[in-house]
Each structure stands twice: as C-alpha cells, then as structure tokens.
Protein backbone atom coordinates (compact mmCIF):
# COMPACT_ATOMS: atom_id res chain seq x y z
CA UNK A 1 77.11 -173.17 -182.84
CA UNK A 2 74.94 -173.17 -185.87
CA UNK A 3 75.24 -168.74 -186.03
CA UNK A 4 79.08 -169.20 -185.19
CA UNK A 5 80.72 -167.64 -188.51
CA UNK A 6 83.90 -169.40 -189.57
CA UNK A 7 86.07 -168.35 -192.46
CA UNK A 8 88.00 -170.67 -194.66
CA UNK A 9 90.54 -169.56 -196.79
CA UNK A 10 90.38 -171.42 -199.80
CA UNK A 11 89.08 -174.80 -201.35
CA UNK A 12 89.67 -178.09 -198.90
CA UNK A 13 88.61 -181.49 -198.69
CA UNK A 14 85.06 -181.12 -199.69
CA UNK A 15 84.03 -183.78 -196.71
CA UNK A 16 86.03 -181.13 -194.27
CA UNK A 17 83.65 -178.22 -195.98
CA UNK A 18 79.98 -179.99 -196.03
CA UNK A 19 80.81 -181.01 -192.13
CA UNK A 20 81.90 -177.25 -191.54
CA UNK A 21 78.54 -176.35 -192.85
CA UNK A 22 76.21 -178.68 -190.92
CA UNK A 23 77.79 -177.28 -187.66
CA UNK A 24 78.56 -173.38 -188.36
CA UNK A 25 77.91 -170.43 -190.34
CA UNK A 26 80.62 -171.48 -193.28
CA UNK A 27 82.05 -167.84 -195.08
CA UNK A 28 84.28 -169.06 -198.23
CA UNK A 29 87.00 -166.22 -198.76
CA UNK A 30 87.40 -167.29 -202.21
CA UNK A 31 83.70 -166.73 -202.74
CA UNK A 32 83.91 -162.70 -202.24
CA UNK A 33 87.76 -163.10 -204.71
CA UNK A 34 85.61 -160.11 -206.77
CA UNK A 35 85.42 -157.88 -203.86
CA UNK A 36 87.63 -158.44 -200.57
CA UNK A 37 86.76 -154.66 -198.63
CA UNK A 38 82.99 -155.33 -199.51
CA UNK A 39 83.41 -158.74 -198.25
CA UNK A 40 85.62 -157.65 -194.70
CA UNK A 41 83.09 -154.74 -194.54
CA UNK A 42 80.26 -157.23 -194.29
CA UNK A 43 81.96 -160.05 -192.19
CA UNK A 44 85.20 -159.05 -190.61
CA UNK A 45 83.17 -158.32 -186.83
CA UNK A 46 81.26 -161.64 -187.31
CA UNK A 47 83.81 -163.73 -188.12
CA UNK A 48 85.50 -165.93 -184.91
CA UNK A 49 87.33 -168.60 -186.53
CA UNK A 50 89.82 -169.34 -189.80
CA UNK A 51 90.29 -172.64 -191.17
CA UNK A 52 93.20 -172.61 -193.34
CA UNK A 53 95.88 -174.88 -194.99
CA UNK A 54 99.27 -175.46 -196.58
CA UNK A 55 97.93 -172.75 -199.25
CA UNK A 56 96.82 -170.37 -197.34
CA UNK A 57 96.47 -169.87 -194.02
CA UNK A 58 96.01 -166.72 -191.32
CA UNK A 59 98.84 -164.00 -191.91
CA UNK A 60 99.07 -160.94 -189.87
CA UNK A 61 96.90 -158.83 -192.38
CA UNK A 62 93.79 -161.30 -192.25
CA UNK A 63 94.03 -161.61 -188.48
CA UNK A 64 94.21 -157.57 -188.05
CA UNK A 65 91.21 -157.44 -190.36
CA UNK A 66 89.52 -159.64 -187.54
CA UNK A 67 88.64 -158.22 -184.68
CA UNK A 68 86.69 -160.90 -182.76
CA UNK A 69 88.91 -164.01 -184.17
CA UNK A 70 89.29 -166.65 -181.81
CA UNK A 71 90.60 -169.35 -183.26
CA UNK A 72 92.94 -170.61 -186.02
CA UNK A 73 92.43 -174.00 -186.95
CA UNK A 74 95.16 -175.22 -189.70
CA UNK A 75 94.43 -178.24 -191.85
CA UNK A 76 97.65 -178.93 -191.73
CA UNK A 77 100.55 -180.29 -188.81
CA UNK A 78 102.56 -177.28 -190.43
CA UNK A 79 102.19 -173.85 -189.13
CA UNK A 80 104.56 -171.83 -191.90
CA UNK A 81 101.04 -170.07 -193.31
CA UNK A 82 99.81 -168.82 -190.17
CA UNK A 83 101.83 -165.62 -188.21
CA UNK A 84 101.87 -167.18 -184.82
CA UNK A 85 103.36 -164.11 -182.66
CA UNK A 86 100.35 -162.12 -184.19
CA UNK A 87 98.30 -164.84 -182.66
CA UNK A 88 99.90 -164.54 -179.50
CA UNK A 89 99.79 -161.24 -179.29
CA UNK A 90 96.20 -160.89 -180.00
CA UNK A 91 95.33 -164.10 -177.64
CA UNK A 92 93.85 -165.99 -180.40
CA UNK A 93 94.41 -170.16 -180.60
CA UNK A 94 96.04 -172.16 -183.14
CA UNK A 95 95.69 -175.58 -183.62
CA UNK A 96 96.71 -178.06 -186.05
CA UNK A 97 96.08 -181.55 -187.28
CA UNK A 98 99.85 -183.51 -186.12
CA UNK A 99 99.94 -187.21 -185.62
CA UNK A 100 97.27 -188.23 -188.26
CA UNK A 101 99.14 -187.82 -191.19
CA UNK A 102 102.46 -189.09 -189.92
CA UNK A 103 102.38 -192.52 -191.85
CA UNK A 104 101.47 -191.05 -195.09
CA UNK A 105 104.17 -188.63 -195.30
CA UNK A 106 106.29 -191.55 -193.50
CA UNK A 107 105.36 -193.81 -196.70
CA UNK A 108 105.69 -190.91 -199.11
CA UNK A 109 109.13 -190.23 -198.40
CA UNK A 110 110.20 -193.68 -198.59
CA UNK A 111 108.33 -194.43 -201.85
CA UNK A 112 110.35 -191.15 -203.45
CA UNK A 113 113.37 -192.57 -202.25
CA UNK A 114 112.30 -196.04 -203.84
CA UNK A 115 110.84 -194.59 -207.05
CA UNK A 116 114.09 -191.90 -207.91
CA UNK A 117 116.72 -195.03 -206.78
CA UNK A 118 114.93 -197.76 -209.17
CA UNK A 119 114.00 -195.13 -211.45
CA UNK A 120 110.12 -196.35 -211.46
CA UNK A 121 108.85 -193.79 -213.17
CA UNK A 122 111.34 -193.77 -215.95
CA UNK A 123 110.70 -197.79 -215.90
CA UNK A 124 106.52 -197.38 -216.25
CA UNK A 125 107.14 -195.01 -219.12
CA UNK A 126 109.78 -197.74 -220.98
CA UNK A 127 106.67 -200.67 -220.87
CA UNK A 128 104.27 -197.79 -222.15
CA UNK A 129 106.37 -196.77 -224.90
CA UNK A 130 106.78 -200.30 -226.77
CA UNK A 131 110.65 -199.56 -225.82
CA UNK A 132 111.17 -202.82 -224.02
CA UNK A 133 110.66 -204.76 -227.70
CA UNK A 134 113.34 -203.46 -228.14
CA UNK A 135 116.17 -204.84 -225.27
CA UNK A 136 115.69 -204.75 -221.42
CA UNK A 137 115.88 -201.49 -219.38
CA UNK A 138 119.14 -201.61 -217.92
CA UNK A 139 120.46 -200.90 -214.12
CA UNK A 140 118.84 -198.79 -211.37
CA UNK A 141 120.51 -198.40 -207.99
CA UNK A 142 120.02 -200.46 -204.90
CA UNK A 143 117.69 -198.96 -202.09
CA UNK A 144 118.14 -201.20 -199.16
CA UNK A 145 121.39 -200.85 -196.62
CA UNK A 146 121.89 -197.02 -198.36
CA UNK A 147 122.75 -194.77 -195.08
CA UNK A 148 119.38 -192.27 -194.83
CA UNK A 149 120.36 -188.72 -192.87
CA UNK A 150 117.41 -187.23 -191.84
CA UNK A 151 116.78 -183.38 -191.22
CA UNK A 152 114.62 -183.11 -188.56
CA UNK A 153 113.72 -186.47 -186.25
CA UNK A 154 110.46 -185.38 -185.04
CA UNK A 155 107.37 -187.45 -185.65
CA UNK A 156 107.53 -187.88 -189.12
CA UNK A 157 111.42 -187.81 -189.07
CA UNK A 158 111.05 -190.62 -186.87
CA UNK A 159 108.46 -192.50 -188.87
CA UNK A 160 110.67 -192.52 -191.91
CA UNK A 161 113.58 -193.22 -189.40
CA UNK A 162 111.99 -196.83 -188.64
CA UNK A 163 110.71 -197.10 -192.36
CA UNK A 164 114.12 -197.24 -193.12
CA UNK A 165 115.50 -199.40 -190.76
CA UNK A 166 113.46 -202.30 -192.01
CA UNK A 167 115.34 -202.09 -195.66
CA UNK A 168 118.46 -202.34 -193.25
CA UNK A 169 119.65 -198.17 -193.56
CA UNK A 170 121.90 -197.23 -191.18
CA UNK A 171 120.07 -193.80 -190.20
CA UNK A 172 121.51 -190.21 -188.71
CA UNK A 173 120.64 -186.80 -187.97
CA UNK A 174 120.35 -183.14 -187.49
CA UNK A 175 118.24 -181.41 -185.53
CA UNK A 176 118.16 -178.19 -183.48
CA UNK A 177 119.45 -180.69 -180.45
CA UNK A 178 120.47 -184.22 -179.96
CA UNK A 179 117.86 -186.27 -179.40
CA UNK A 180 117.35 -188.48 -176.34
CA UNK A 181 115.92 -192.14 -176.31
CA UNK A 182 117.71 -192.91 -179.73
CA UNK A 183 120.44 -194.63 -181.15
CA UNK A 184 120.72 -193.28 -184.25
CA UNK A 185 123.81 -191.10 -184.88
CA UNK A 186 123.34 -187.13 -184.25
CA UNK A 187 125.21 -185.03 -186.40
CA UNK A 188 125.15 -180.91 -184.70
CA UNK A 189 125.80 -179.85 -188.51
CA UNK A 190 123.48 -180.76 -191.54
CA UNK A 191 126.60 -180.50 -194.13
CA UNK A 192 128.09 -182.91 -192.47
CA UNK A 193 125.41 -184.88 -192.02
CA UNK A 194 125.10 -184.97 -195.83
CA UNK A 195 128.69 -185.67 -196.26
CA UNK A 196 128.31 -189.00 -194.32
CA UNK A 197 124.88 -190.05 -195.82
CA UNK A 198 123.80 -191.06 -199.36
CA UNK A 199 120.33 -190.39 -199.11
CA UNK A 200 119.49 -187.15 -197.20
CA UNK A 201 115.47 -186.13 -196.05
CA UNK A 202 114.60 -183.52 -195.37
CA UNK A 203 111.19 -183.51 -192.73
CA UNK A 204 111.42 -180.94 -190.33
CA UNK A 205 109.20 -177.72 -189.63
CA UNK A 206 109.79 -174.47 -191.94
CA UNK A 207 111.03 -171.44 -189.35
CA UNK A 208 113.36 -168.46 -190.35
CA UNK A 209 116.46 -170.77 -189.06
CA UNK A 210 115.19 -173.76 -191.01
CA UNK A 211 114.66 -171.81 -194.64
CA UNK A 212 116.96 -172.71 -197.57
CA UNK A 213 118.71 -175.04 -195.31
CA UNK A 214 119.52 -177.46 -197.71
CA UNK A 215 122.05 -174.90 -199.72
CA UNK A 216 124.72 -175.59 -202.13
CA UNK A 217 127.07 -176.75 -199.10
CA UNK A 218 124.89 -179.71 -198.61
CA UNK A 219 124.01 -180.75 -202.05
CA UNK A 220 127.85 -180.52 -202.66
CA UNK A 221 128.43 -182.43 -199.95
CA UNK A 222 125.27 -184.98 -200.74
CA UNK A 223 127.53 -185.33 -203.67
CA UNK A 224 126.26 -186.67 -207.18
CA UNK A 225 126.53 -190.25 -205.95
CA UNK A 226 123.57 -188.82 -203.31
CA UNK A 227 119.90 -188.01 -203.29
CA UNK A 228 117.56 -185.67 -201.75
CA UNK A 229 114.02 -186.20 -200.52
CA UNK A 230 111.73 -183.55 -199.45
CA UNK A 231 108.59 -184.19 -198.01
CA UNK A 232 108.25 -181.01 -195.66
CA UNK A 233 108.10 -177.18 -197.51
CA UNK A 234 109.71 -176.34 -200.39
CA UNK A 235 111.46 -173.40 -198.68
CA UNK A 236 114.07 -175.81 -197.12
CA UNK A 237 115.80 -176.04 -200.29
CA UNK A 238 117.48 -173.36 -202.30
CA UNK A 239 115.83 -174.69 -205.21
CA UNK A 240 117.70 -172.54 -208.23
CA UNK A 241 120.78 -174.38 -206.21
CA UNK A 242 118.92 -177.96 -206.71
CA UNK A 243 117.95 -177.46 -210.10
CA UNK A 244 121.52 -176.42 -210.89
CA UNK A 245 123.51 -179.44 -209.26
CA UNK A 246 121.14 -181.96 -211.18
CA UNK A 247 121.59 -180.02 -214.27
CA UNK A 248 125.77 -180.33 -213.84
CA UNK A 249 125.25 -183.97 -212.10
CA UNK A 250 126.87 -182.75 -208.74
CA UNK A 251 123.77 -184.58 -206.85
CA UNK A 252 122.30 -188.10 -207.54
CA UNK A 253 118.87 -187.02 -207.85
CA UNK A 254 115.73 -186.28 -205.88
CA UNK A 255 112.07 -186.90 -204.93
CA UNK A 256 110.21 -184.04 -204.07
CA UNK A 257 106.69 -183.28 -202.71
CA UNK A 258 107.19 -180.10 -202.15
CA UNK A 259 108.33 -176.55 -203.94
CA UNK A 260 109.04 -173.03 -203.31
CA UNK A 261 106.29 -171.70 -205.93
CA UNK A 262 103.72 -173.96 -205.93
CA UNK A 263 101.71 -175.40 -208.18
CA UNK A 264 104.48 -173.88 -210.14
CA UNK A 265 108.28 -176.29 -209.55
CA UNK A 266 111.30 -175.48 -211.85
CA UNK A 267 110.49 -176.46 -215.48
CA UNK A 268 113.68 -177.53 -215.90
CA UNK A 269 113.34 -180.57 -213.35
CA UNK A 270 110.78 -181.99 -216.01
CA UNK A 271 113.25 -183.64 -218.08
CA UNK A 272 115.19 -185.34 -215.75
CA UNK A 273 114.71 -189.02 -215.49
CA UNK A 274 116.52 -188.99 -212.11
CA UNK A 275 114.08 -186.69 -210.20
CA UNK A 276 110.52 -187.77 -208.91
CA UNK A 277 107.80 -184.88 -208.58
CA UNK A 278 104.39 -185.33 -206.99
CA UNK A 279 101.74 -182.42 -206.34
CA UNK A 280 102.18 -182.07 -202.43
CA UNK A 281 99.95 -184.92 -201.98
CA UNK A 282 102.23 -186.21 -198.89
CA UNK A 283 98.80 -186.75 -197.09
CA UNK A 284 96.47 -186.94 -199.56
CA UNK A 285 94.89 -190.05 -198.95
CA UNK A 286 91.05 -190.75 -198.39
CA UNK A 287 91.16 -191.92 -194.88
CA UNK A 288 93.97 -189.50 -193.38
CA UNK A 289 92.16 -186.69 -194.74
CA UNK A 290 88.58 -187.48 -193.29
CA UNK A 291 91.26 -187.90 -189.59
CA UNK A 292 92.13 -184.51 -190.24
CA UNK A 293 89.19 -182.95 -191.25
CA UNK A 294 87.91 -184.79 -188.28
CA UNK A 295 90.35 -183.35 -185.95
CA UNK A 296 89.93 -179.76 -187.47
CA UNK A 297 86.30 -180.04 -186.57
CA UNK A 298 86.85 -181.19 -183.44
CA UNK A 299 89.10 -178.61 -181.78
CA UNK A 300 86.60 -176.30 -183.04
CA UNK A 301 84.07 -178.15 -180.90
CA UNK A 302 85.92 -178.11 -178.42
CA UNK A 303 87.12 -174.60 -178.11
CA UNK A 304 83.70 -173.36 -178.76
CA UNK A 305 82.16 -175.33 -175.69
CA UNK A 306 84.44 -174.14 -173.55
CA UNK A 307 86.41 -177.58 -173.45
CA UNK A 308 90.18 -178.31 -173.71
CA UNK A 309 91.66 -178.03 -177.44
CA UNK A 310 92.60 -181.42 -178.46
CA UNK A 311 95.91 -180.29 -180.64
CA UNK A 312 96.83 -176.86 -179.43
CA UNK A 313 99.66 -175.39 -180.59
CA UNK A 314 98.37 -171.90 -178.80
C-alpha cells in the first residue's frame, strides 16, 4: 500500500500523520496552499483516499476534483464536513471514528456543566488575583439533583445521560424519535424540553433539520435561571441569539466547546463570568486520539485489502 496516495486535508494529530506515512503515499493539501490547480493537476488521478476532520473534510468540489477517490476516512464521529450524497452518488466510502471518543466528550460536557454552575473558572482567577485577601468568594450554584434535558440521546447523549445520573439529575429528551430501552422522559419538542429542564445539552449530529436548533424559543424557555452546554457543532445554536440572552440575562449561562466560526466565538462572550469556552478540545486527549488515529488507519487497511470496513458509515 506503500504507492497508495492519500490526501489529508489539513494539520492532525501528528502520531495520526507519521503512521499515515509509514503505510502510504501521504499528499498534505495544505502543503500545495500556494498553488491548488498545479497541485490537482499533478495529483487529482492519483489520489484514492481523503483523511479529513472537524476542519475540513471532503465537500462536493474536492470529491469532483477526484476522479479515482475511494474512500473518505473522517477523523472525526461527525460527518457535517464531508457531502455524503456526493459520496453516494459517486460510490465512494465514508467512515468515521464513533465510539472512541464517547467518554471524553461524555466528561467534557459534564465538567462545563460543573465549571459554569460553580463558576470554576471565575474561582481560579479570584486565588490568582490576591482577591481572596481580601473576603471569601461568595455563592455558586448547586450541580447535583439539577434536571439535565439532553438533545440528542445517542452514544454520547447517553454517556452524559448516566454521567448525570450519578450526581442524582433527573434526565429527559428530544430526539428525532422516542427512544426504546430507556426510562428517561422523551419530550417530541426541544422547547419544551427546555421549559421543563434547568440544564439543557445539546449532543446530537449537525443535519439541515438539526441546524440552529437551539433558537431564541429555547433559550427563552431555558430561561435565565437555565444553562446551555454544547459539546456537538456550533451550528446547533443561533449563536447572535445566545450571545444576546446572556448579554440581557434571559439564560443562566453556558459551557461551550463548540462555535459557528471557529477558531473565531463571539467576542462578546469573553467577559462573561457565567460562560465557560474551551477550543473544541471535546476529544482531545492523548490516549483517545492515538484510538482514533488508530481506527482511521485501520479502516484504511481494511478497505484497501479488500476486507470489511470496521466503522462504515458508507
């Protein structure tokens, strides 16, 4: 597989690019930035496989410019960067990397919830600054027993489901269907979902139905005794929307891993001690990132030998 060309889109985890390299011929897109019609005039026929991520991944313009693509591999359980029915259409395979980075986002959504609700960050800055000389920090708000809705009970959805259960949070949810096997109350509409929760997370997938679903209706309905945590896309929430109910106080606060404009979130979230922002790192951790890289490697293995893909999604 050693002549097998494989593009990936941009910068990964570097362990994910030296393995790509001991086992294929590795193209890096960003390395031809200066020149892309030199570079697809040069590589586009040779090419069989993408690797891409959250950042960028295989839209319908790179996969036309392909002709003998095979394969999409995503480093990533989230498929919002890659134009699937172009994939179908052209009988090219997607994969992605689900199940292996489950507990991370699982833990990162419950820390968020933990950090906005007793106001960590605002606390770690008070010892930094001297200001605790000066009289104790005052109140935050209690985390365990709050009722959690969650927006989307999938496997990370359910993850942060039983999370939560073990502070004692009564949970619910919304999804595209009730779900069976599970207790947990279904509610067929997320604003009222968010009217009968006070902490409201939002982890399912990012689809044309699913985009700006969080909208003013639910952060009114949240209310400003409410938060919100996102650990899925940014595109779920109607961010100008967000920004302007924390401004006004119509919604608690929020923990967010995720934005609409990234690496670029609302500058006006920077002052507020009541929000929680983190780089999209909900997976970022050493050993969940080797899994993936592992797994991204693998189904390319696989599909390459002739052998069943290990996470298809195509």
């Amino acid at each position: 597989m050693n002549n097998t060309c494989v593009l990936v889109t941009c910068p990964m985890f570097t362990y994910l690019e030296q393995e790509l390299e001991t086992r294929f011929n590795l193209i890096k897109l960003w390395d031809h930035s200066s020149s892309k019609a030199e570079f697809f005039n040069n590589y586009s026929s040779s090419i069989k496989a993408v690797v891409g991520n959250t950042k960028v991944g295989a839209d319908a313009k790179l996969i036309d410019s392909l002709p003998n693509l095979e394969i999409v591999a995503s480093y990533s359980v989230g498929l919002d960067k890659i134009d699937l029915d172009k994939c179908k259409q052209r009988g090219i395979k997607v994969t992605n990397t689900p199940d292996v980075l489950t507990d991370d986002v699982a833990d990162l959504a419950i820390g968020l919830a933990l950090a906005v609700l007793r106001k960590v960050c605002v606390c770690d800055q008070f010892v930094r600054s001297g200001n605790w000389i000066s009289g104790d920090f005052g109140l935050a708000t209690k985390f365990s027993g709050k009722s959690v809705g969650i927006v989307g009970l999938g496997r990370i959805g359910s993850a942060i489901a039983k999370r939560a259960e073990a502070f004692q949070c009564p949970i619910s949810y919304h999804s595209r269907s009730k779900k069976p096997n599970t207790n947990y109350k279904y509610y067929s509409n997320i604003v009222d979902l968010a009217a009968n929760c006070e902490i409201l997370v939002v982890a399912c997938a990012l689809t044309e139905e699913t985009h700006h679903i969080v909208n003013r209706k639910v952060i009114d309905a949240l209310g400003p005794k409410g938060f919100l945590i996102n650990i899925a896309r940014g595109a779920h929430v109607d961010e100008p929307e967000l920004v302007s109910a924390l401004l006004e106080g119509r919604l608690g606060g929020a923990g967010l891993d995720v934005f609409e404009n990234e690496p670029e979130p609302p500058e006006q979230l920077f002052a507020l001690d009541n929000v929680v922002l983190v780089p999209h790192v909900g997976s970022d951790t050493g050993e969940t990132s080797k899994a993936m890289a592992d797994l991204v490697i693998s189904n390319l293995e696989a599909h390459f030998k002739g052998k069943p893909l290990l996470t298809p999604v195509i």
